[in-house]
N, C-alpha and C. Protein backbone atom coordinates (compact mmCIF):
# COMPACT_ATOMS: atom_id res chain seq x y z
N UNK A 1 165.39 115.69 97.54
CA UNK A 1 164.39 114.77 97.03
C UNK A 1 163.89 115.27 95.68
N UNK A 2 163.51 114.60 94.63
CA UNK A 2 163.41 114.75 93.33
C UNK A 2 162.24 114.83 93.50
N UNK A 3 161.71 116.14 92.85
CA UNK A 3 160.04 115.94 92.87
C UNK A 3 159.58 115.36 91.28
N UNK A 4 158.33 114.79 91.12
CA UNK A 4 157.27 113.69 90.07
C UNK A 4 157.44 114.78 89.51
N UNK A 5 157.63 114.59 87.72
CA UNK A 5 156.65 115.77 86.44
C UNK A 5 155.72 115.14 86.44
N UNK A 6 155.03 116.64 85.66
CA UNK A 6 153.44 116.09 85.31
C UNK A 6 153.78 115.23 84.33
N UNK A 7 152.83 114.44 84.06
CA UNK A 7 152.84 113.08 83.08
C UNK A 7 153.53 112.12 83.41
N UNK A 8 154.28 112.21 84.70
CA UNK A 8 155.31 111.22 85.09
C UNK A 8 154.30 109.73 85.69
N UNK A 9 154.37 108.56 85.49
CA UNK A 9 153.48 107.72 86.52
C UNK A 9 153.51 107.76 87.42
N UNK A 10 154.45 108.42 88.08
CA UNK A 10 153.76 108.79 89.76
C UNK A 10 152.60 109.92 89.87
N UNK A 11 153.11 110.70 89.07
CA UNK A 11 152.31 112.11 89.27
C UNK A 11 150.69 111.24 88.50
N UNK A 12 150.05 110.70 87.79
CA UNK A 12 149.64 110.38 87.11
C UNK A 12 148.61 109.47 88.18
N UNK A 13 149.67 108.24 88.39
CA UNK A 13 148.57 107.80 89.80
C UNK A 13 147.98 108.47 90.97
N UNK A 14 148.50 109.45 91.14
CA UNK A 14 148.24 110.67 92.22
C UNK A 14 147.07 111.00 91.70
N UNK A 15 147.06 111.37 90.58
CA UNK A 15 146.14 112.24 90.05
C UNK A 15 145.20 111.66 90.02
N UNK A 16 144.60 109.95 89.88
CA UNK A 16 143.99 109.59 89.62
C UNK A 16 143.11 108.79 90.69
N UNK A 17 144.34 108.93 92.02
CA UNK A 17 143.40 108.44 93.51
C UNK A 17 142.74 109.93 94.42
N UNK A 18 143.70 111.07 93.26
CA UNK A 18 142.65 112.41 93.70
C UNK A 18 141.43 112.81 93.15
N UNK A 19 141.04 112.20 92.47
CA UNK A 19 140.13 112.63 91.31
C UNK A 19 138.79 111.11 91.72
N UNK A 20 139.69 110.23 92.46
CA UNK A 20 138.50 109.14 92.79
C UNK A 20 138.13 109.62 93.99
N UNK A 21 139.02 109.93 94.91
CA UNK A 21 138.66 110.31 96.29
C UNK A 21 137.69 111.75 95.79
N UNK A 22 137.99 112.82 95.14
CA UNK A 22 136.93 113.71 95.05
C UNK A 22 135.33 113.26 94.02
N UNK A 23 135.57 112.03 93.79
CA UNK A 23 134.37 111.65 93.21
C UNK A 23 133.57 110.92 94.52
N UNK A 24 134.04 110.71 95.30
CA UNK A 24 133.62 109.47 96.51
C UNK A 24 132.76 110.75 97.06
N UNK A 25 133.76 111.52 97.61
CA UNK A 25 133.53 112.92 98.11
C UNK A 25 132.08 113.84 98.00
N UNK A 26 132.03 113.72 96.07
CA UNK A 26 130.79 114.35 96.02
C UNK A 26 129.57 113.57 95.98
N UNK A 27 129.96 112.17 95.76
CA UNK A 27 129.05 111.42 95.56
C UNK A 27 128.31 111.20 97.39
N UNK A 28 129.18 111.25 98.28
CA UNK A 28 128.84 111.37 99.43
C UNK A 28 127.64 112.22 100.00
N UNK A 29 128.34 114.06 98.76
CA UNK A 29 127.74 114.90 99.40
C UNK A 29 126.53 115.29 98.91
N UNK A 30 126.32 114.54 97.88
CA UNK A 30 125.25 114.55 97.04
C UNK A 30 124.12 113.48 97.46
N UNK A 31 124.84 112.65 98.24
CA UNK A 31 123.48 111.25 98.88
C UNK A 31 122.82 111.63 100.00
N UNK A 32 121.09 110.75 99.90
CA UNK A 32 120.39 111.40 100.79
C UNK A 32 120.83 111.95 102.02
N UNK A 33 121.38 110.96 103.22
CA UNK A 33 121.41 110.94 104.33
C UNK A 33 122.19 112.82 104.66
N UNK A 34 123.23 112.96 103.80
CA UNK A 34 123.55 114.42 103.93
C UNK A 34 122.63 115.33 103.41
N UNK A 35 121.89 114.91 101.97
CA UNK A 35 121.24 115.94 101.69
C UNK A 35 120.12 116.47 102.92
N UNK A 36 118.99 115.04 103.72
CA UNK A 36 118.65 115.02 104.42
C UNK A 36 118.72 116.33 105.42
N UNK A 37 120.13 116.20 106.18
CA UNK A 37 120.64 117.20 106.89
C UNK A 37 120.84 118.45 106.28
N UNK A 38 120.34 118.71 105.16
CA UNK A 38 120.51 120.11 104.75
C UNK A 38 118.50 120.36 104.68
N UNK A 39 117.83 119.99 104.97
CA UNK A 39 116.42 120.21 104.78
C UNK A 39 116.14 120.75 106.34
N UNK A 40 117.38 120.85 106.76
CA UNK A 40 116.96 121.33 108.48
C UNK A 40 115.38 121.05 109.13
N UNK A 41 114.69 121.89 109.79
CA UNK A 41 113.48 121.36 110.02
C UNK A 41 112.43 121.30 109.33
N UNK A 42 112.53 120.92 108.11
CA UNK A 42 111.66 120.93 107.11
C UNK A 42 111.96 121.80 105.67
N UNK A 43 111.21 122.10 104.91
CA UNK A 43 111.16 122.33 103.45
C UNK A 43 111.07 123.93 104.00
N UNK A 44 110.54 124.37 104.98
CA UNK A 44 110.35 125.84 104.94
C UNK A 44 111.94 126.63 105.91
N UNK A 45 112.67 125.71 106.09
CA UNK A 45 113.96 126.08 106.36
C UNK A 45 114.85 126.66 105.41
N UNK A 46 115.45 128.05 105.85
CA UNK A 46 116.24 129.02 105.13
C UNK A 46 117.32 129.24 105.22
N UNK A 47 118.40 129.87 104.46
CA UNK A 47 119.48 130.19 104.71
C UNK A 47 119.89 131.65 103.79
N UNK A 48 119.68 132.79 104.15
CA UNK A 48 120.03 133.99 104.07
C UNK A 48 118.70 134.40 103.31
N UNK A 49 117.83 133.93 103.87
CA UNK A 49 116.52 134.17 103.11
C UNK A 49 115.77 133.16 102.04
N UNK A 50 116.91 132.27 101.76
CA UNK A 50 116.59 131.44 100.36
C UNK A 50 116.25 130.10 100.96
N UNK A 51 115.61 129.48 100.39
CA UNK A 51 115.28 127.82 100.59
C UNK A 51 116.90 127.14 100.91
N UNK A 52 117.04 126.49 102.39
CA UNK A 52 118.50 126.04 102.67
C UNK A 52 118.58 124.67 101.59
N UNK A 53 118.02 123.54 101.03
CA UNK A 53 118.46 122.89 100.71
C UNK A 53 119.22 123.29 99.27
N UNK A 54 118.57 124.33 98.38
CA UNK A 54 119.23 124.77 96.37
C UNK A 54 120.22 125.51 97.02
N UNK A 55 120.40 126.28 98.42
CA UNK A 55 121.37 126.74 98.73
C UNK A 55 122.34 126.33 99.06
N UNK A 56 122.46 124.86 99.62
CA UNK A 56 123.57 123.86 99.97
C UNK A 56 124.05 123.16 98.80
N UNK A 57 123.28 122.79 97.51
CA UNK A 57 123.18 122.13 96.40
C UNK A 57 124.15 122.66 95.96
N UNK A 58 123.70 124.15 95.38
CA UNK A 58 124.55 125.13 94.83
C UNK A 58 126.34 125.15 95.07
N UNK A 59 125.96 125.81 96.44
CA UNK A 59 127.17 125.75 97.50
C UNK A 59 128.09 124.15 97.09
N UNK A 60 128.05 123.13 97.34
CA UNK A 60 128.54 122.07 97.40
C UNK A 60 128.73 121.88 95.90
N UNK A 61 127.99 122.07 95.01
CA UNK A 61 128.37 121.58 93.43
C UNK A 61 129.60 122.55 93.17
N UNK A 62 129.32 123.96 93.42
CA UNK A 62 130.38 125.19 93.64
C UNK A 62 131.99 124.77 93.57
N UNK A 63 131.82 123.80 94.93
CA UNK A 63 133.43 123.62 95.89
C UNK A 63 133.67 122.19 95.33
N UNK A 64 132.80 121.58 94.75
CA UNK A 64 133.51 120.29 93.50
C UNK A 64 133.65 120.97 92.64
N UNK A 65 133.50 121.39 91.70
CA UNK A 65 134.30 122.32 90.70
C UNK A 65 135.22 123.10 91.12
N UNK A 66 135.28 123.86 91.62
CA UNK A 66 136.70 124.54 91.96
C UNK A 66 137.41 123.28 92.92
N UNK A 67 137.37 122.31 93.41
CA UNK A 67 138.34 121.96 93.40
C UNK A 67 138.82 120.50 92.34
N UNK A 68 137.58 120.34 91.47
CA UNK A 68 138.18 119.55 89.68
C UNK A 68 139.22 120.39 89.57
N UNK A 69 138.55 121.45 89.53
CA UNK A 69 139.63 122.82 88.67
C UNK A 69 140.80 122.77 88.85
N UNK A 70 141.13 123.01 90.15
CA UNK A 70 142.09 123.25 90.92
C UNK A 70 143.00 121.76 90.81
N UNK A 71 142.48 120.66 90.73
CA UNK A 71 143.09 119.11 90.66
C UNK A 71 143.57 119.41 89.10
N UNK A 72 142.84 119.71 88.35
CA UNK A 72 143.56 119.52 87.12
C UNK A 72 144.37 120.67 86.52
N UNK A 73 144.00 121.96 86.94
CA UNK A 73 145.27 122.49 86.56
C UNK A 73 146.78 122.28 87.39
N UNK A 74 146.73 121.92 88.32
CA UNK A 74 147.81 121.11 88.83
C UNK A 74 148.23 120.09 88.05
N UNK A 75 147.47 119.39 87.19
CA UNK A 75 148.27 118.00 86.74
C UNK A 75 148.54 118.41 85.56
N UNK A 76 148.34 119.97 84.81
CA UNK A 76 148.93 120.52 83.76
C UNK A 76 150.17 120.70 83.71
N UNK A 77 150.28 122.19 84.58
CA UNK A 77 151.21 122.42 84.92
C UNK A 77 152.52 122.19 86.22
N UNK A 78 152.19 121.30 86.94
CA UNK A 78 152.68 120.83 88.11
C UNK A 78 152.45 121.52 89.23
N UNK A 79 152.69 121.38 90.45
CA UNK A 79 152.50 122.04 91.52
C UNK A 79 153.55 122.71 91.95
N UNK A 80 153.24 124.17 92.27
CA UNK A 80 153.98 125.35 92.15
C UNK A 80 155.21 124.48 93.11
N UNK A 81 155.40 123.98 94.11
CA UNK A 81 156.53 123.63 95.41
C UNK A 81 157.35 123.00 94.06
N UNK A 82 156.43 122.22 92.69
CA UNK A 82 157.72 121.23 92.18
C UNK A 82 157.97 122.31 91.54
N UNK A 83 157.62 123.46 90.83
CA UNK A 83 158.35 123.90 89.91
C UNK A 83 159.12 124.91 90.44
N UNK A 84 159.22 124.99 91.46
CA UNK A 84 160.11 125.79 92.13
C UNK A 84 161.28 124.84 92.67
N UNK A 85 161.22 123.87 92.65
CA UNK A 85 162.02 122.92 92.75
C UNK A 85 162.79 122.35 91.90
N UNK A 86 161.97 122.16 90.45
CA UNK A 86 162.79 122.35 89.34
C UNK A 86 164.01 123.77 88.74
N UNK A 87 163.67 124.71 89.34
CA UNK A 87 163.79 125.97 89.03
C UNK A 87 165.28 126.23 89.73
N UNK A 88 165.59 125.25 90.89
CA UNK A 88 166.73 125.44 91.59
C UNK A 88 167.50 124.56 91.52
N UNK A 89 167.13 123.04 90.85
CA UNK A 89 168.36 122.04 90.01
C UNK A 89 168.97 122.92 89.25
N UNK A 90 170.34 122.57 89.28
CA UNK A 90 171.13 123.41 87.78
C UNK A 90 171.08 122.12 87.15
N UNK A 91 171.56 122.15 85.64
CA UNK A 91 172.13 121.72 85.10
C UNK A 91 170.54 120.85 84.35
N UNK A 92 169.17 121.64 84.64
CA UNK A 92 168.17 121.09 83.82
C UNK A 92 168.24 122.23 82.53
């Protein structure tokens, strides 16, 4: 099976229902009803000593960036399975 290059329109639409789904994602994790659930039983609720809700904030803004990151250096350079896949066609 031929794997997508980057810039290819497959690889391209991929990229672009990953990048909506991780916007849905944070936008999810960022709306009340979850934030809600991070205020545990109130405002004087902790997590390793610190106020739990700037600690979940933090935490969660954290793991959307590393995984932007992670989405787009993939659509730089391709994903390691294709270029190892490219790497074992001859005759590229």
């Amino acid at each position: 099976m031929k794997a997508s290059h980057p810039g290819s329109p497959a690889s391209t639409h991929l990229l672009a229902q990953r990048l909506l789904a991780l916007f849905v994602a944070g936008w999810a994790l960022f709306d009340f009803p979850l934030l809600g659930l991070g205020l545990g039983s109130g405002p004087e609720a902790t997590l390793f000593g610190l106020p739990r809700l700037p600690v979940l904030l933090f935490a969660g803004w954290a793991v959307l960036i590393g995984l932007l990151a992670w989405l787009m250096e993939g659509a730089e350079t391709g994903a390691p399975q294709e270029r190892a896949a490219d790497a074992r066609e001859p005759g590229r």
